[in-house]
C-alpha atoms as a PDB file:
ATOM      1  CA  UNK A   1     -56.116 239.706  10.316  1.00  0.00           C
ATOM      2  CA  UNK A   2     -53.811 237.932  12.958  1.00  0.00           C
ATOM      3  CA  UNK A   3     -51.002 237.704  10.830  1.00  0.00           C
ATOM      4  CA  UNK A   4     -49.033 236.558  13.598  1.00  0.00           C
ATOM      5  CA  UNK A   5     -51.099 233.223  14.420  1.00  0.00           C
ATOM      6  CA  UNK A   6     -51.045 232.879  10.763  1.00  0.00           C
ATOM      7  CA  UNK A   7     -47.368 232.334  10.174  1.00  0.00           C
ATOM      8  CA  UNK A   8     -46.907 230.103  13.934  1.00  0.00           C
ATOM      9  CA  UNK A   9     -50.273 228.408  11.835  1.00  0.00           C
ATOM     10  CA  UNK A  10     -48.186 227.807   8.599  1.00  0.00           C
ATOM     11  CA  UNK A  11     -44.887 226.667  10.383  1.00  0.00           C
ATOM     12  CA  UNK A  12     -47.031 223.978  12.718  1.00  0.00           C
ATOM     13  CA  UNK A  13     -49.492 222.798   9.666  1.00  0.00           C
ATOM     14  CA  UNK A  14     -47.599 223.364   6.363  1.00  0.00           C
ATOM     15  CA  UNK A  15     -43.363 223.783   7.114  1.00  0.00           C
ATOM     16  CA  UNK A  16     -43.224 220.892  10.102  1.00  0.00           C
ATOM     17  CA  UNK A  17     -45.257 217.856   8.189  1.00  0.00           C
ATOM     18  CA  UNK A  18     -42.779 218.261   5.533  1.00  0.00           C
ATOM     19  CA  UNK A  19     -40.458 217.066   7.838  1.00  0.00           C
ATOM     20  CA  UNK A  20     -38.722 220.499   8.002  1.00  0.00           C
ATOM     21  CA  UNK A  21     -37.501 220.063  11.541  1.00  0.00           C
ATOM     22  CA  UNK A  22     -34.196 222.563  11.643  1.00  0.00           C
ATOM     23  CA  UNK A  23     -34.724 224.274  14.878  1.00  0.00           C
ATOM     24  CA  UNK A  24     -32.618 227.491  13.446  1.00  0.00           C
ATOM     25  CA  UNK A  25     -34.874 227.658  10.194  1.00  0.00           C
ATOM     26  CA  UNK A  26     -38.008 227.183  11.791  1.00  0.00           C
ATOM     27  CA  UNK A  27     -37.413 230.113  13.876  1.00  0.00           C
ATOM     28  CA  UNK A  28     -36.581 232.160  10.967  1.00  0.00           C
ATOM     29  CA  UNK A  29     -39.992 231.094   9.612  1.00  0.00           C
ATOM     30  CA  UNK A  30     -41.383 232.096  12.506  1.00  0.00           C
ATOM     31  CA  UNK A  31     -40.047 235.721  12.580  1.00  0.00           C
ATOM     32  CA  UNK A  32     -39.897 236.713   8.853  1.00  0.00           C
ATOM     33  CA  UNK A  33     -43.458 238.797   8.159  1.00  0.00           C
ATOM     34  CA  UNK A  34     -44.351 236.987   4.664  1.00  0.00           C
ATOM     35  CA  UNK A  35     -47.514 239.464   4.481  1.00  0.00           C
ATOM     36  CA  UNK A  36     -44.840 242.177   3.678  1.00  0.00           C
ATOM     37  CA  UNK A  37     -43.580 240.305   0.323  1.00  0.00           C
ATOM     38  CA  UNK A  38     -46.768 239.534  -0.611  1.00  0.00           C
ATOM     39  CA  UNK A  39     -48.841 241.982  -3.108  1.00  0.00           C
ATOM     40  CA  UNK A  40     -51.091 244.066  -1.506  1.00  0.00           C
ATOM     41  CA  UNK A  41     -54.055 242.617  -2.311  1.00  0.00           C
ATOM     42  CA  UNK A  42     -52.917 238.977  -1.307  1.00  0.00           C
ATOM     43  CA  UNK A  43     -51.948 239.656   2.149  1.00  0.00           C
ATOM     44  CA  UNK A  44     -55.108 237.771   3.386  1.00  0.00           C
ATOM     45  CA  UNK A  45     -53.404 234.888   1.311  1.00  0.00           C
ATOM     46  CA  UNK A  46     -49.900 235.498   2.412  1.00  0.00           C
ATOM     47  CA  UNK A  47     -49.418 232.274   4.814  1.00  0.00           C
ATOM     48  CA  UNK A  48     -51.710 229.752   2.544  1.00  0.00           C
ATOM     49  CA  UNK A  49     -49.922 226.519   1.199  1.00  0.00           C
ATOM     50  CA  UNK A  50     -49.983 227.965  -2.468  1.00  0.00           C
ATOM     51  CA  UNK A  51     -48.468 229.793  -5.088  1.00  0.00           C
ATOM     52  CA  UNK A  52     -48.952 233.896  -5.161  1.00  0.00           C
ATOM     53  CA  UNK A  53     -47.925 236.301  -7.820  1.00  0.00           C
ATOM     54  CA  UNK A  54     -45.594 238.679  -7.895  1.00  0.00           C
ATOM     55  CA  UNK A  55     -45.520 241.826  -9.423  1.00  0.00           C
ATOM     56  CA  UNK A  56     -43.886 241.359 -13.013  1.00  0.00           C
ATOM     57  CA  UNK A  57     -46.502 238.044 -13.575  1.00  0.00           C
ATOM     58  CA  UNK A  58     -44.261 235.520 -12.005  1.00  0.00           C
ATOM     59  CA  UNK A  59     -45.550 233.389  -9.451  1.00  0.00           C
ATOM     60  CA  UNK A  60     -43.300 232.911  -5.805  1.00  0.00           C
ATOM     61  CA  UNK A  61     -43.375 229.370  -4.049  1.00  0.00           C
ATOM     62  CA  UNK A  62     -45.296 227.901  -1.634  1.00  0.00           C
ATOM     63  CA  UNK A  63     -43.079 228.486   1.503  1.00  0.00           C
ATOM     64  CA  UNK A  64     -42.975 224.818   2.369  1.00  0.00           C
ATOM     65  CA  UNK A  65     -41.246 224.266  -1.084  1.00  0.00           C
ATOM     66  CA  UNK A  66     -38.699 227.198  -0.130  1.00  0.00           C
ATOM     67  CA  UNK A  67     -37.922 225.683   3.769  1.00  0.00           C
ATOM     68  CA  UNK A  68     -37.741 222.512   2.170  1.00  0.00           C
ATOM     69  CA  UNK A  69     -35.252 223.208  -0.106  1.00  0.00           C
ATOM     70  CA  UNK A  70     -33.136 226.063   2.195  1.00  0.00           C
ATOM     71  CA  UNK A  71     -32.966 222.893   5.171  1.00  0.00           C
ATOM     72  CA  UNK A  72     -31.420 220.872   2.330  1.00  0.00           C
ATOM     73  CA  UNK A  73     -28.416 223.602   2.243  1.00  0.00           C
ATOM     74  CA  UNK A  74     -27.495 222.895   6.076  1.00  0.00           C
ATOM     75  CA  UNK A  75     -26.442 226.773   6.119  1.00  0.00           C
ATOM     76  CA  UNK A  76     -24.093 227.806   8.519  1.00  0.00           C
ATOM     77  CA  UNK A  77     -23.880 231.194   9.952  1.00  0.00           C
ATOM     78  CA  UNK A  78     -20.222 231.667   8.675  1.00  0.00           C
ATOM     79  CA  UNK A  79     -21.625 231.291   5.179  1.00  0.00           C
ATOM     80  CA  UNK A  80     -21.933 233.470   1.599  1.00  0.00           C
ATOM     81  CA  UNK A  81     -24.911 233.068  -0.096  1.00  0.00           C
ATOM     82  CA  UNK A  82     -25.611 233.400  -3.837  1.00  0.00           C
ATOM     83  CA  UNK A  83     -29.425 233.425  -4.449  1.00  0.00           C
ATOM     84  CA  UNK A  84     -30.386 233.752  -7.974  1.00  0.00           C
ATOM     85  CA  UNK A  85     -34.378 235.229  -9.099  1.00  0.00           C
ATOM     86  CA  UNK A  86     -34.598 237.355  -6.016  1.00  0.00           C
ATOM     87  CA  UNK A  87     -38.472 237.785  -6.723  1.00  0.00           C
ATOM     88  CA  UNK A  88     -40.514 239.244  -3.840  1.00  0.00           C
ATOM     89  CA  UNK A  89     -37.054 238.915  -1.809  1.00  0.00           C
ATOM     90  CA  UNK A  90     -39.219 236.531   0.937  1.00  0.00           C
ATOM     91  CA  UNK A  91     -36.607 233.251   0.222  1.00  0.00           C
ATOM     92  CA  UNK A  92     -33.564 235.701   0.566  1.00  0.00           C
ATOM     93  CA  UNK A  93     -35.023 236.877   3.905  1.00  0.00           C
ATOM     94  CA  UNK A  94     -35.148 233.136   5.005  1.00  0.00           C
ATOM     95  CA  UNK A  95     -31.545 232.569   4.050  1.00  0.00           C
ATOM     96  CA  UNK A  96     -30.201 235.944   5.409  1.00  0.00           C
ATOM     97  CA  UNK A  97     -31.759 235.020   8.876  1.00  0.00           C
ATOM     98  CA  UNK A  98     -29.628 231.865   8.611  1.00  0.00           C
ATOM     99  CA  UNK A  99     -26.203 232.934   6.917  1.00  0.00           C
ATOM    100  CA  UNK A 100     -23.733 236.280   7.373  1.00  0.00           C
ATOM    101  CA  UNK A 101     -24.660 237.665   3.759  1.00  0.00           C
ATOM    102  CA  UNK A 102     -26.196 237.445   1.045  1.00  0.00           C
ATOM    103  CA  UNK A 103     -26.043 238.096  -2.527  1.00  0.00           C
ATOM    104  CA  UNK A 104     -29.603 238.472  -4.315  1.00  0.00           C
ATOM    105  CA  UNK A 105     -29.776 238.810  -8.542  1.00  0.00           C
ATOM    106  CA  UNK A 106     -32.491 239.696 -10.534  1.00  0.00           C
ATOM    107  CA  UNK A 107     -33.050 241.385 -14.190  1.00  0.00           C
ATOM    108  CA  UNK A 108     -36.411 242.772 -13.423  1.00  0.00           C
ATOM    109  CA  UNK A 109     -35.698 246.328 -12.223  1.00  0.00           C
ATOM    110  CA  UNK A 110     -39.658 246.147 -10.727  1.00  0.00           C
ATOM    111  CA  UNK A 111     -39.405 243.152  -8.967  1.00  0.00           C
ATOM    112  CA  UNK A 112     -35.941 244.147  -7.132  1.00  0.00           C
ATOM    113  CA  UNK A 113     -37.853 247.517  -6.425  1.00  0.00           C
ATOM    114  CA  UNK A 114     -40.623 245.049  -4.436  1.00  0.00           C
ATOM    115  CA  UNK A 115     -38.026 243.156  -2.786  1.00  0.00           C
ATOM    116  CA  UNK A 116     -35.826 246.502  -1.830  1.00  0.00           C
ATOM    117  CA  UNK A 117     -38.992 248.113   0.024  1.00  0.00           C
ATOM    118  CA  UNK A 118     -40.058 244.196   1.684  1.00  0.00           C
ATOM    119  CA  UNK A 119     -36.543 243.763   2.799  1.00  0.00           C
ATOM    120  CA  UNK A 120     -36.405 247.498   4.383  1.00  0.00           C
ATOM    121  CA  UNK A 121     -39.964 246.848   5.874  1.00  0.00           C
ATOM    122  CA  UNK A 122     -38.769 243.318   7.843  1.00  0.00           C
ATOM    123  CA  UNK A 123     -35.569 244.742   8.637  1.00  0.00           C
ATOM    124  CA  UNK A 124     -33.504 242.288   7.199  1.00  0.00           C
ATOM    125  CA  UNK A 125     -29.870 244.336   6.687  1.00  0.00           C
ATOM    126  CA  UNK A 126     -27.580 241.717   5.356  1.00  0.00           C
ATOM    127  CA  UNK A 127     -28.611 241.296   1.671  1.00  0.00           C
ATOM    128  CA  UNK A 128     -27.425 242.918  -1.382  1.00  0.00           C
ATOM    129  CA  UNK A 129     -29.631 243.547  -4.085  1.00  0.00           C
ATOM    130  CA  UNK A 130     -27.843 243.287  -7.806  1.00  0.00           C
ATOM    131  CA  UNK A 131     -30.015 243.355 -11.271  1.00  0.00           C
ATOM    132  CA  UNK A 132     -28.162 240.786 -13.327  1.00  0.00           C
ATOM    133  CA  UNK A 133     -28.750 237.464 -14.809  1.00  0.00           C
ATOM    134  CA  UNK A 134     -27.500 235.258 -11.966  1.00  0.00           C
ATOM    135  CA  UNK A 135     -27.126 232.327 -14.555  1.00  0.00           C
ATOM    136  CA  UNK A 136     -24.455 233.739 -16.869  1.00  0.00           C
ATOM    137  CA  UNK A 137     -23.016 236.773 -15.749  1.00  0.00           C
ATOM    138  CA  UNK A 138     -21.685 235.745 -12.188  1.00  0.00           C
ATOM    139  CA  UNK A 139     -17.562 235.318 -13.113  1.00  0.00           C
ATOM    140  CA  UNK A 140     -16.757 238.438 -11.515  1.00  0.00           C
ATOM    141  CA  UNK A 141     -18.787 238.218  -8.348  1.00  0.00           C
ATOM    142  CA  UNK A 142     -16.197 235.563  -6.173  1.00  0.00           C
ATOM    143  CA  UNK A 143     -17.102 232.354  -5.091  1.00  0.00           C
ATOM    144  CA  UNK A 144     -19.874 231.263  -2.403  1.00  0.00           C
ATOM    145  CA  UNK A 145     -20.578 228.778   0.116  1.00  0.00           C
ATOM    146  CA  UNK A 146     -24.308 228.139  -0.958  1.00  0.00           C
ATOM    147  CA  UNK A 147     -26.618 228.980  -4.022  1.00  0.00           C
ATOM    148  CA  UNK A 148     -29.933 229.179  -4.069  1.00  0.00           C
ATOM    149  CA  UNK A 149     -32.129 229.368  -7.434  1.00  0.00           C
ATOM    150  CA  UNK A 150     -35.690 230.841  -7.336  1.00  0.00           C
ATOM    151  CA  UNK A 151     -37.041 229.125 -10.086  1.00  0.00           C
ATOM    152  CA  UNK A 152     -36.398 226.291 -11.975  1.00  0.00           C
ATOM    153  CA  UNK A 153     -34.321 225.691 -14.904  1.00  0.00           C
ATOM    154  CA  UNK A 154     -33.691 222.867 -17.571  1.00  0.00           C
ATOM    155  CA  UNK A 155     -30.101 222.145 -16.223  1.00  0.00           C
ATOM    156  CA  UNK A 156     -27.725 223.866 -14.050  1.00  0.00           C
ATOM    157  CA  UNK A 157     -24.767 226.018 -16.182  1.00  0.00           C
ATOM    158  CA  UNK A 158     -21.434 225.238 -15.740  1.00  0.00           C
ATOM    159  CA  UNK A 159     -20.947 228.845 -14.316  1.00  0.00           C
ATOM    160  CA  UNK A 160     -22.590 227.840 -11.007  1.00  0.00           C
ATOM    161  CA  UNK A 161     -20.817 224.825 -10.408  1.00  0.00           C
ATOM    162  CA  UNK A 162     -17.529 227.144 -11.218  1.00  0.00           C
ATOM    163  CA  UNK A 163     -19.211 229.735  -8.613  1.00  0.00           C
ATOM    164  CA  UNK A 164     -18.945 227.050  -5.777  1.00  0.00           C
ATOM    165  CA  UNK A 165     -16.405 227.026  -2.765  1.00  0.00           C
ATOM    166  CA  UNK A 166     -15.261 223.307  -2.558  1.00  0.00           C
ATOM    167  CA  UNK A 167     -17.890 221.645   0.030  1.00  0.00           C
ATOM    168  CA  UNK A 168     -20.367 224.301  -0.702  1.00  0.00           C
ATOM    169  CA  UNK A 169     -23.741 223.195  -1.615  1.00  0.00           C
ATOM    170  CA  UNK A 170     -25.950 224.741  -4.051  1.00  0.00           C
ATOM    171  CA  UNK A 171     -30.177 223.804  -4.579  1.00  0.00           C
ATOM    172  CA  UNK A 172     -32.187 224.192  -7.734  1.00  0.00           C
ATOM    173  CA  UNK A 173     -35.619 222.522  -9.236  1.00  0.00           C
ATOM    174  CA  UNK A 174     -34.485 220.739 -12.518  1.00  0.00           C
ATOM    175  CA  UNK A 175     -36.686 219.848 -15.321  1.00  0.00           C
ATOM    176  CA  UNK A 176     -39.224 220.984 -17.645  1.00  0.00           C
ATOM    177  CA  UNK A 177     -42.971 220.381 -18.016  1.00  0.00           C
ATOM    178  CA  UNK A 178     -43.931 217.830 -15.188  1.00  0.00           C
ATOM    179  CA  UNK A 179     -41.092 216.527 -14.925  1.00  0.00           C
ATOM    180  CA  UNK A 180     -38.988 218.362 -12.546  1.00  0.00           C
ATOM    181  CA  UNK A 181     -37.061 217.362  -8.731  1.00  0.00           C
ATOM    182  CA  UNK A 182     -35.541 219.807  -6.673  1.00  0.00           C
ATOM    183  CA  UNK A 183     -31.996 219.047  -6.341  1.00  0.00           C
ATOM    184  CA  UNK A 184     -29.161 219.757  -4.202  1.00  0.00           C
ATOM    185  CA  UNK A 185     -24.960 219.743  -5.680  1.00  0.00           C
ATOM    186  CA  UNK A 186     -22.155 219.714  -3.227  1.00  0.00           C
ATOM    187  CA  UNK A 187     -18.807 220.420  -4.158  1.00  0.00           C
ATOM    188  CA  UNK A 188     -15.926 218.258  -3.644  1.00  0.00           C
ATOM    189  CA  UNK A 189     -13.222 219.541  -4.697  1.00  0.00           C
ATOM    190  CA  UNK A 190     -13.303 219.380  -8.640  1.00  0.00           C
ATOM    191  CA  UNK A 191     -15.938 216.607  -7.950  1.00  0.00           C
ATOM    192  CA  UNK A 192     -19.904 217.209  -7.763  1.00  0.00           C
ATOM    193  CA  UNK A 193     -22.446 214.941  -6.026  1.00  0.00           C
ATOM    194  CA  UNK A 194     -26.398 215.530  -7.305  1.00  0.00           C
ATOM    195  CA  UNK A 195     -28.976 214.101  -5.209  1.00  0.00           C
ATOM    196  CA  UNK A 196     -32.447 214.928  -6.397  1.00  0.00           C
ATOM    197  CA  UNK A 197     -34.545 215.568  -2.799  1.00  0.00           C
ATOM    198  CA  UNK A 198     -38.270 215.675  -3.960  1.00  0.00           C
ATOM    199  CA  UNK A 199     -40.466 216.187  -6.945  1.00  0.00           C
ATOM    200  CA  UNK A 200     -41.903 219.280  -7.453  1.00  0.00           C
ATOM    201  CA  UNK A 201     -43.357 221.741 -10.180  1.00  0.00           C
ATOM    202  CA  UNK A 202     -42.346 225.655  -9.553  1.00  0.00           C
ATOM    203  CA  UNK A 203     -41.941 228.314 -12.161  1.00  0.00           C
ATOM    204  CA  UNK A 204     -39.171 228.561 -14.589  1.00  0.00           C
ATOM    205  CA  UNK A 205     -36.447 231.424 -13.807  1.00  0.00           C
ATOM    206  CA  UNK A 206     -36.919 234.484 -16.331  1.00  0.00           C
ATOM    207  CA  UNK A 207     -33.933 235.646 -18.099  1.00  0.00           C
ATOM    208  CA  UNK A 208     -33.680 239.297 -19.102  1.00  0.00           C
ATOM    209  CA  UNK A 209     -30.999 241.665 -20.129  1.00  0.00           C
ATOM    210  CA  UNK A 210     -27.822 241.688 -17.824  1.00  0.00           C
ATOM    211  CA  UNK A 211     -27.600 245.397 -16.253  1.00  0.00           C
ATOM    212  CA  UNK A 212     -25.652 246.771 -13.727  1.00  0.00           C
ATOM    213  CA  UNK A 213     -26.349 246.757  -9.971  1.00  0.00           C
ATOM    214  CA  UNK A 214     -28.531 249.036  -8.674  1.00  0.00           C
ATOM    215  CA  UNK A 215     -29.548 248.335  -4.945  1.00  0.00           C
ATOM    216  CA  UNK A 216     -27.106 247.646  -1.629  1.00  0.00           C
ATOM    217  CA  UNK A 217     -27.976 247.050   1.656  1.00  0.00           C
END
């Protein structure tokens, strides 16, 4: 399989009609092998506009619902990036191509295992793989410029608004059932503005036991 006129297929036919026109994130798109964060067996199905599973049962995004909601965060290259349910490690890949580091948390020990080996494979240097639950046990890990959640959850925890720099931005899908819109919070100072930027269904983010970090790249 031509993997590479599959992913300049994807960015042309699925990414751009979504109105996903950053220049800087499109080319990121374009470079970033999704066939190695895949599953084996799906590589075929690795640039399709649909949902794939991932190795613990979860199910990853369809990359226009990733680019969508990374363009949202206006990343700058200067900038720290919290991104919480690493999964197959394919959205941190898209926002360490755009930002200096980032910070990746998971609690499934197999699915950071995936990600290590994907990230390795595509080269991608500048993220840091930590097994933790990135919703409540981030108060020792600093502040960051942008967050990025995986998966959706019923409301956003005080803890990530706290994790924040002011004017940093951070994008998660809210809701339950049908009734969820991905939604983007930017800091000012002790202020927060929530703009909800499309409706969307994706996965809820799995919580397991808090553990210690175990990967660093």
């Amino acid at each position: 399989m031509d993997f590479a006129h599959a992913r300049y297929n994807m960015v042309e036919q699925q990414i751009r009609p979504w109105d996903i026109l950053n220049f800087e994130l499109l080319d990121v798109l374009s470079e970033i092998p999704r066939e190695y964060f895949v599953l084996p067996e799906h590589q075929a199905l690795a640039y399709v506009d649909e949902s794939l599973p991932l190795i613990n049962g979860q199910f990853m995004p369809e990359p226009r619902i990733i680019a969508k909601m990374v363009q949202a965060l206006d990343i700058q290259k200067t900038e720290r990036v919290l991104d919480i349910g690493t999964g197959s490690g394919y959205a941190a890949a898209i926002l360490a191509g755009l930002a200096d580091s980032v910070l990746s948390l998971d609690t499934d020990i197999k699915q950071l295992e995936f990600a290590r080996d994907a990230l390795l494979k595509a080269q991608v240097q500048n993220v840091q793989l930590d097994m933790r639950d990135g919703l409540t046990d981030i108060s020792n890990l600093g502040q960051f410029d942008i967050i990025y959640v995986g998966g959706s959850i019923e409301s956003i925890p005080a803890e990530l608004f706290n994790a924040l720099n002011d004017k940093g931005r951070l994008v998660a899908v809210v809701g339950t059932g049908s009734l969820m819109f991905a939604t983007l919070v930017t800091r000012q100072g002790n202020s927060f503005q929530q703009v909800a930027l499309f409706e969307t269904a994706t996965p809820a983010l799995t919580v397991a036991q808090a553990a210690k970090p175990v990967f660093e790249f």
